[in-house]
PDB file of N, CA and C in Angstrom:
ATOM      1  N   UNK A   1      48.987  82.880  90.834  1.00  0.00           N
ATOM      2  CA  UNK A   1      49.154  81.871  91.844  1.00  0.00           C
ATOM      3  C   UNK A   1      47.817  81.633  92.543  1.00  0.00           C
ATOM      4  N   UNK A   2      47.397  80.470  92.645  1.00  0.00           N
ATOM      5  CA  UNK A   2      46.461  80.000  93.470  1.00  0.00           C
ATOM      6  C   UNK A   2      46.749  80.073  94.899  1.00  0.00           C
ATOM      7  N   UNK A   3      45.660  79.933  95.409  1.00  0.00           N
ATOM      8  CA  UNK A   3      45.629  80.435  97.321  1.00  0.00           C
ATOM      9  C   UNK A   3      46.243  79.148  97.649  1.00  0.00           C
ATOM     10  N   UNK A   4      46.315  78.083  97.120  1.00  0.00           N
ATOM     11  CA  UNK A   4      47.460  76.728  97.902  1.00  0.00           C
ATOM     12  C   UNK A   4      48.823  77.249  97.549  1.00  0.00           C
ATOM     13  N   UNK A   5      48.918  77.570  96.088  1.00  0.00           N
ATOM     14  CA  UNK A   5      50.338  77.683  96.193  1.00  0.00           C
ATOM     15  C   UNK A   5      51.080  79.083  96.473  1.00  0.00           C
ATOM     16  N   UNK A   6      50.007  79.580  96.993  1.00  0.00           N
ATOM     17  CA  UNK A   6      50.368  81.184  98.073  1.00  0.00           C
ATOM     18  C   UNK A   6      50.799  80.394  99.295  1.00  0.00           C
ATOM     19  N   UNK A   7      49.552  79.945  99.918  1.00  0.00           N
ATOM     20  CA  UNK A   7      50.429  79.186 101.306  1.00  0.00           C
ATOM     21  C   UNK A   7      51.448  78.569 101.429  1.00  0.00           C
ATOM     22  N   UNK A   8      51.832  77.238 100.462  1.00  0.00           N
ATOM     23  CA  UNK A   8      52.753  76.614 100.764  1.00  0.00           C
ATOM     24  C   UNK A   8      54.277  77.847 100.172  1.00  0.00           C
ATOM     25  N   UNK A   9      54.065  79.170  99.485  1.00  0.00           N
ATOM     26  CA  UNK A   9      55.048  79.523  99.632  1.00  0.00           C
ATOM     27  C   UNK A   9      54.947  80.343 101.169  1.00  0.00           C
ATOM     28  N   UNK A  10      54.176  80.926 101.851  1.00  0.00           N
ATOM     29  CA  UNK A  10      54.271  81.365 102.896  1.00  0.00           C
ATOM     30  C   UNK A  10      54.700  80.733 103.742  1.00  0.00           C
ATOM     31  N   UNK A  11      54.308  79.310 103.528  1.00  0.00           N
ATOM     32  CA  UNK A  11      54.854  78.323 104.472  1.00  0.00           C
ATOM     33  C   UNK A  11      56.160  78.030 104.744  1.00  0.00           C
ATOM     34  N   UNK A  12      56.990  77.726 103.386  1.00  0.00           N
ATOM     35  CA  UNK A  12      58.256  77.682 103.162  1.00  0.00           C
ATOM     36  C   UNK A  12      59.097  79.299 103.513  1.00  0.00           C
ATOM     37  N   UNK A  13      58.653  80.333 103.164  1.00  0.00           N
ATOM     38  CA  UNK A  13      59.420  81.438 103.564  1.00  0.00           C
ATOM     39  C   UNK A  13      59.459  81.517 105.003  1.00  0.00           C
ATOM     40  N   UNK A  14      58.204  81.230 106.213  1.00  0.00           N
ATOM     41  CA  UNK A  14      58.295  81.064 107.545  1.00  0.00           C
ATOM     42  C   UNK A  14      59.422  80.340 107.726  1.00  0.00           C
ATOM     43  N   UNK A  15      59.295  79.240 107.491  1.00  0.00           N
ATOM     44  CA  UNK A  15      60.208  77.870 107.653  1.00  0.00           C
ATOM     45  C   UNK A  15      61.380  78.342 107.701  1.00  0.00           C
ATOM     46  N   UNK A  16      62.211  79.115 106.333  1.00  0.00           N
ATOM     47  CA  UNK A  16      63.398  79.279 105.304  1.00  0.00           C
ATOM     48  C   UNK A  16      63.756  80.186 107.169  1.00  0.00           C
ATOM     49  N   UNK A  17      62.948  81.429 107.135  1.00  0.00           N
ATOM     50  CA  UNK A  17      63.342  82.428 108.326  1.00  0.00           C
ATOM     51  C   UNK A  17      63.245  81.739 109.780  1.00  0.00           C
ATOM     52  N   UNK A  18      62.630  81.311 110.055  1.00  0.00           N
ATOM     53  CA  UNK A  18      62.738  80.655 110.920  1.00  0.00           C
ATOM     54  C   UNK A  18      64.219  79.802 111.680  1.00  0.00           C
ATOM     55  N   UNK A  19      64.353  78.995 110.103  1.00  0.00           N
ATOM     56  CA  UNK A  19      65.956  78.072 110.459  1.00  0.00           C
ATOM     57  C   UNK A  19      66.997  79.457 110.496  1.00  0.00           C
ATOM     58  N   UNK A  20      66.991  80.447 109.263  1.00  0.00           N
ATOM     59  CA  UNK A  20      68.140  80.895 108.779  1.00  0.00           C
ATOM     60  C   UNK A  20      68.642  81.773 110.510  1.00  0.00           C
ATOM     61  N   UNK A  21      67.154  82.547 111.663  1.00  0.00           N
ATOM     62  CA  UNK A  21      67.732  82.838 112.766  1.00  0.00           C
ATOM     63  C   UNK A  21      68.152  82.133 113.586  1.00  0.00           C
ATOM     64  N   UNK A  22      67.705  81.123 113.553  1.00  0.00           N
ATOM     65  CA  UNK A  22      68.062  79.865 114.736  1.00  0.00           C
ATOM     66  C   UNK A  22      69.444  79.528 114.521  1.00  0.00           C
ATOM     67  N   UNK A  23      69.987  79.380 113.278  1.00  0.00           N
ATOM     68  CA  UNK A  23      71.044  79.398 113.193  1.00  0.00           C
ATOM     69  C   UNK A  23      71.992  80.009 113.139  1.00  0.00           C
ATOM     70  N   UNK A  24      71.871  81.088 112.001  1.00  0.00           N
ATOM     71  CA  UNK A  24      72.983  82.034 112.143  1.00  0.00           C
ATOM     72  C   UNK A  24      72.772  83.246 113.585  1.00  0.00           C
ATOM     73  N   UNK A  25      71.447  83.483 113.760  1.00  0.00           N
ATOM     74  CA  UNK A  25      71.172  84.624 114.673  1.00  0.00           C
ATOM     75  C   UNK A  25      71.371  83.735 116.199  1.00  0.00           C
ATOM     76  N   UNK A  26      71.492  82.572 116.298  1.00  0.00           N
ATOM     77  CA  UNK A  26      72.323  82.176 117.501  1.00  0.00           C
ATOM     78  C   UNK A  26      73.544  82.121 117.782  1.00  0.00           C
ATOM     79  N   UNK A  27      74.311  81.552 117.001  1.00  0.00           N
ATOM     80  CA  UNK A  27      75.923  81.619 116.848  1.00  0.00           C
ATOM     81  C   UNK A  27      76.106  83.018 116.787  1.00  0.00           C
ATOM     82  N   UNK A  28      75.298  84.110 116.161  1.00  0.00           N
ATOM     83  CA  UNK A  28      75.878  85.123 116.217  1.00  0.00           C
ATOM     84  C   UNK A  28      75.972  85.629 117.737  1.00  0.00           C
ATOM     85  N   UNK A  29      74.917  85.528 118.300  1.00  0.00           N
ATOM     86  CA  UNK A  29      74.672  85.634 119.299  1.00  0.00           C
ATOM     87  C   UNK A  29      75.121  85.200 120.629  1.00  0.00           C
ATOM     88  N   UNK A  30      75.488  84.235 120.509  1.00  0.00           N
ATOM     89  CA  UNK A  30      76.403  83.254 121.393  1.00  0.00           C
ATOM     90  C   UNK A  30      77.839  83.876 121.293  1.00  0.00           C
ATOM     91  N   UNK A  31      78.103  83.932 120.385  1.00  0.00           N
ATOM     92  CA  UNK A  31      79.937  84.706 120.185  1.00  0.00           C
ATOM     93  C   UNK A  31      80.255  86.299 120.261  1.00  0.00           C
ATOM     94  N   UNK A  32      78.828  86.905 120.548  1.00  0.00           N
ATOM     95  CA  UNK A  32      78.822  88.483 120.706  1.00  0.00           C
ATOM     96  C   UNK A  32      79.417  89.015 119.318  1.00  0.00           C
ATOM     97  N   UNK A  33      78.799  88.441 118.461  1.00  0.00           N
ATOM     98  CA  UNK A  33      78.798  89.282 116.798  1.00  0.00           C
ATOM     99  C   UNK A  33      77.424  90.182 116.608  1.00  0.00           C
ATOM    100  N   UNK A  34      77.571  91.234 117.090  1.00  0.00           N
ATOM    101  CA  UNK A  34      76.322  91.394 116.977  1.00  0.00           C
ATOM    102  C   UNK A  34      75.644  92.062 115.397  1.00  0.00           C
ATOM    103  N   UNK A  35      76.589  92.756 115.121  1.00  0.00           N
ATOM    104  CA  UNK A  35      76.674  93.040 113.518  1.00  0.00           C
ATOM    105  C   UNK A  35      75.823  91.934 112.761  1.00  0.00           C
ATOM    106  N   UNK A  36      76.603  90.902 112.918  1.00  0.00           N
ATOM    107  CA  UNK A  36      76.082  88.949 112.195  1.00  0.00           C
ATOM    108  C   UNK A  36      74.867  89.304 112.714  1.00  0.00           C
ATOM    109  N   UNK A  37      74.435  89.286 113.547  1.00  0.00           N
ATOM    110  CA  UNK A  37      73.546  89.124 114.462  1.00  0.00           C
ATOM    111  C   UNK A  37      72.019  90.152 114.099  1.00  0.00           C
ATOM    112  N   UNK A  38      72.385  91.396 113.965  1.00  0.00           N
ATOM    113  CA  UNK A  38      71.270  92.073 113.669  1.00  0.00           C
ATOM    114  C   UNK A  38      71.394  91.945 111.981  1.00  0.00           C
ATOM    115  N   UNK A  39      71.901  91.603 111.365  1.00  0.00           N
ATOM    116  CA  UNK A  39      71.923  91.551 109.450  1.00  0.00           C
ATOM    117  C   UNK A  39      71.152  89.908 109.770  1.00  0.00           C
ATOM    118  N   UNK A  40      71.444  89.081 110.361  1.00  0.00           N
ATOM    119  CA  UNK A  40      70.411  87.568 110.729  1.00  0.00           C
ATOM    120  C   UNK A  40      68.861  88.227 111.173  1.00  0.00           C
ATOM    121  N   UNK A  41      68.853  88.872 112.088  1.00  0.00           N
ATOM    122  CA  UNK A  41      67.588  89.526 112.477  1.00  0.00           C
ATOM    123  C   UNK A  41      67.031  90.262 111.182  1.00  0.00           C
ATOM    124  N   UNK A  42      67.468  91.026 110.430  1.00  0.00           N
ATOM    125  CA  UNK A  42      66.739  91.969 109.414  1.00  0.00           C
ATOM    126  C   UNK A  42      66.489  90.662 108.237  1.00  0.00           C
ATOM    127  N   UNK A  43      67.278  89.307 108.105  1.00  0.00           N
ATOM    128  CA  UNK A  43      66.771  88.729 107.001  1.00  0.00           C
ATOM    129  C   UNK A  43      65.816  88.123 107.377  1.00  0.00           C
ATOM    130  N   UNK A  44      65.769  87.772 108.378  1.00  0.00           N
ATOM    131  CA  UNK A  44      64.225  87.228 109.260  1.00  0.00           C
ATOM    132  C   UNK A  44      63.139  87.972 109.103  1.00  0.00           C
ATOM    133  N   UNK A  45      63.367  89.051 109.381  1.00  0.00           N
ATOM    134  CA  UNK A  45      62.141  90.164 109.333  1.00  0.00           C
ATOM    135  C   UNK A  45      61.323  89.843 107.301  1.00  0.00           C
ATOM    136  N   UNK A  46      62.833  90.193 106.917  1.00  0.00           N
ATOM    137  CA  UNK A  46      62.320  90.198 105.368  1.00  0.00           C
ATOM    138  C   UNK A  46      61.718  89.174 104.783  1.00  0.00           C
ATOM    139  N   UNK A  47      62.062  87.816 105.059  1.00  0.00           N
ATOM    140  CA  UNK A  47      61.983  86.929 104.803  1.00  0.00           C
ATOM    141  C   UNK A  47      60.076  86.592 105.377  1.00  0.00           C
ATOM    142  N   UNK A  48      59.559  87.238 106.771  1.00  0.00           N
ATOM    143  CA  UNK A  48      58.317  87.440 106.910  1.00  0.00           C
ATOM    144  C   UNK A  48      57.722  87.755 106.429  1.00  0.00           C
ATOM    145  N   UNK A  49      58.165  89.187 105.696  1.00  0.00           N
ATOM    146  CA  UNK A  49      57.189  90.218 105.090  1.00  0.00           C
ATOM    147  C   UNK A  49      57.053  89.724 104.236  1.00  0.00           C
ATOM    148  N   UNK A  50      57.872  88.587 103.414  1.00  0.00           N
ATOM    149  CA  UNK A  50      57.597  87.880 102.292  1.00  0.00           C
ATOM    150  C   UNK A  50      56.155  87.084 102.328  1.00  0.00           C
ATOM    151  N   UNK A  51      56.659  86.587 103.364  1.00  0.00           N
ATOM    152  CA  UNK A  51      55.530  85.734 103.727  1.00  0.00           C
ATOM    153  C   UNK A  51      54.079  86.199 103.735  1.00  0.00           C
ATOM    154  N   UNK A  52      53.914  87.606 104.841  1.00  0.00           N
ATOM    155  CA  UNK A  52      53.012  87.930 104.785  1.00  0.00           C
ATOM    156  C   UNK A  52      52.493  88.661 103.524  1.00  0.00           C
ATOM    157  N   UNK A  53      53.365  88.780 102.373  1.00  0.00           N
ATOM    158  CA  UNK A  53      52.655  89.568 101.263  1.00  0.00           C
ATOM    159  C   UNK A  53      52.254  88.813 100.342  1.00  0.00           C
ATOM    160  N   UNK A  54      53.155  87.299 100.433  1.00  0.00           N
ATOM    161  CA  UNK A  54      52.144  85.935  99.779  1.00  0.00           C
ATOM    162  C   UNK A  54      50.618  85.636 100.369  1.00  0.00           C
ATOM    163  N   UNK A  55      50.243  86.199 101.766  1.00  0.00           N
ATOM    164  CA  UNK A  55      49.255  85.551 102.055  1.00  0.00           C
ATOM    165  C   UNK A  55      48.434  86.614 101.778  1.00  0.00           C
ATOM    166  N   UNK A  56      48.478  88.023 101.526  1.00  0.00           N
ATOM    167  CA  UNK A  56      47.979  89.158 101.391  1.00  0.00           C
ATOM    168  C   UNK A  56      46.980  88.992  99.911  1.00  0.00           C
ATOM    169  N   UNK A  57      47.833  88.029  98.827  1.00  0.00           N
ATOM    170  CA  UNK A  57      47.269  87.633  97.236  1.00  0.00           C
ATOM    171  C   UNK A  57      45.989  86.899  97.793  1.00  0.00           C
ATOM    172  N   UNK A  58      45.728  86.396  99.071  1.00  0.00           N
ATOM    173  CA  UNK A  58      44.591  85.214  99.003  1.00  0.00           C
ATOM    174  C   UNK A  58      43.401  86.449  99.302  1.00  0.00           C
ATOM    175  N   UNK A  59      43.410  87.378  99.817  1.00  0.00           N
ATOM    176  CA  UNK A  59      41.705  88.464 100.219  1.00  0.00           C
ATOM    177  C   UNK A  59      41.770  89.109  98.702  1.00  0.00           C
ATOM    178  N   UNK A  60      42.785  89.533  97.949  1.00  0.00           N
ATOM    179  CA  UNK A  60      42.429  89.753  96.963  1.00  0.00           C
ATOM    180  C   UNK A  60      41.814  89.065  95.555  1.00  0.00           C
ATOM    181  N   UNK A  61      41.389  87.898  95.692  1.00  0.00           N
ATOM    182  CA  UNK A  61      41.222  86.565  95.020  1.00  0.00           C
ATOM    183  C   UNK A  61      39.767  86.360  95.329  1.00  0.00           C
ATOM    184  N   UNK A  62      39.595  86.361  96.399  1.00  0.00           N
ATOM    185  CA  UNK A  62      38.075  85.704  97.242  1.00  0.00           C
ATOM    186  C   UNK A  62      37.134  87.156  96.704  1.00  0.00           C
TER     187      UNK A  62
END
């Protein structure tokens, strides 16, 4: 993978985590699910680390 199409997947995995807490990790949140709620939080997290291990391929490249 090239360093553009590292970013634009970093980009899209931010994005993907971003919506998936806003949505589910609010409703969960709003209705006191907190179970929903922290399994929404841990796919967020993962869904980062994704991110950050796409952008991790670009120092090894340069």
């Amino acid at each position: 993978m090239n360093a553009d199409q590292r970013t634009h997947l970093a980009t899209t995995l931010q994005a993907v985590a971003l919506a998936e807490l806003g949505y589910f990790g609010y409703q969960a949140m709003a209705a006191s699910h907190w179970g929903i709620f922290a399994w929404s939080l841990f796919l967020f997290l993962w869904l980062e680390s994704g991110a950050f291990w796409a952008l991790q391929g670009e120092e090894d490249e340069r």
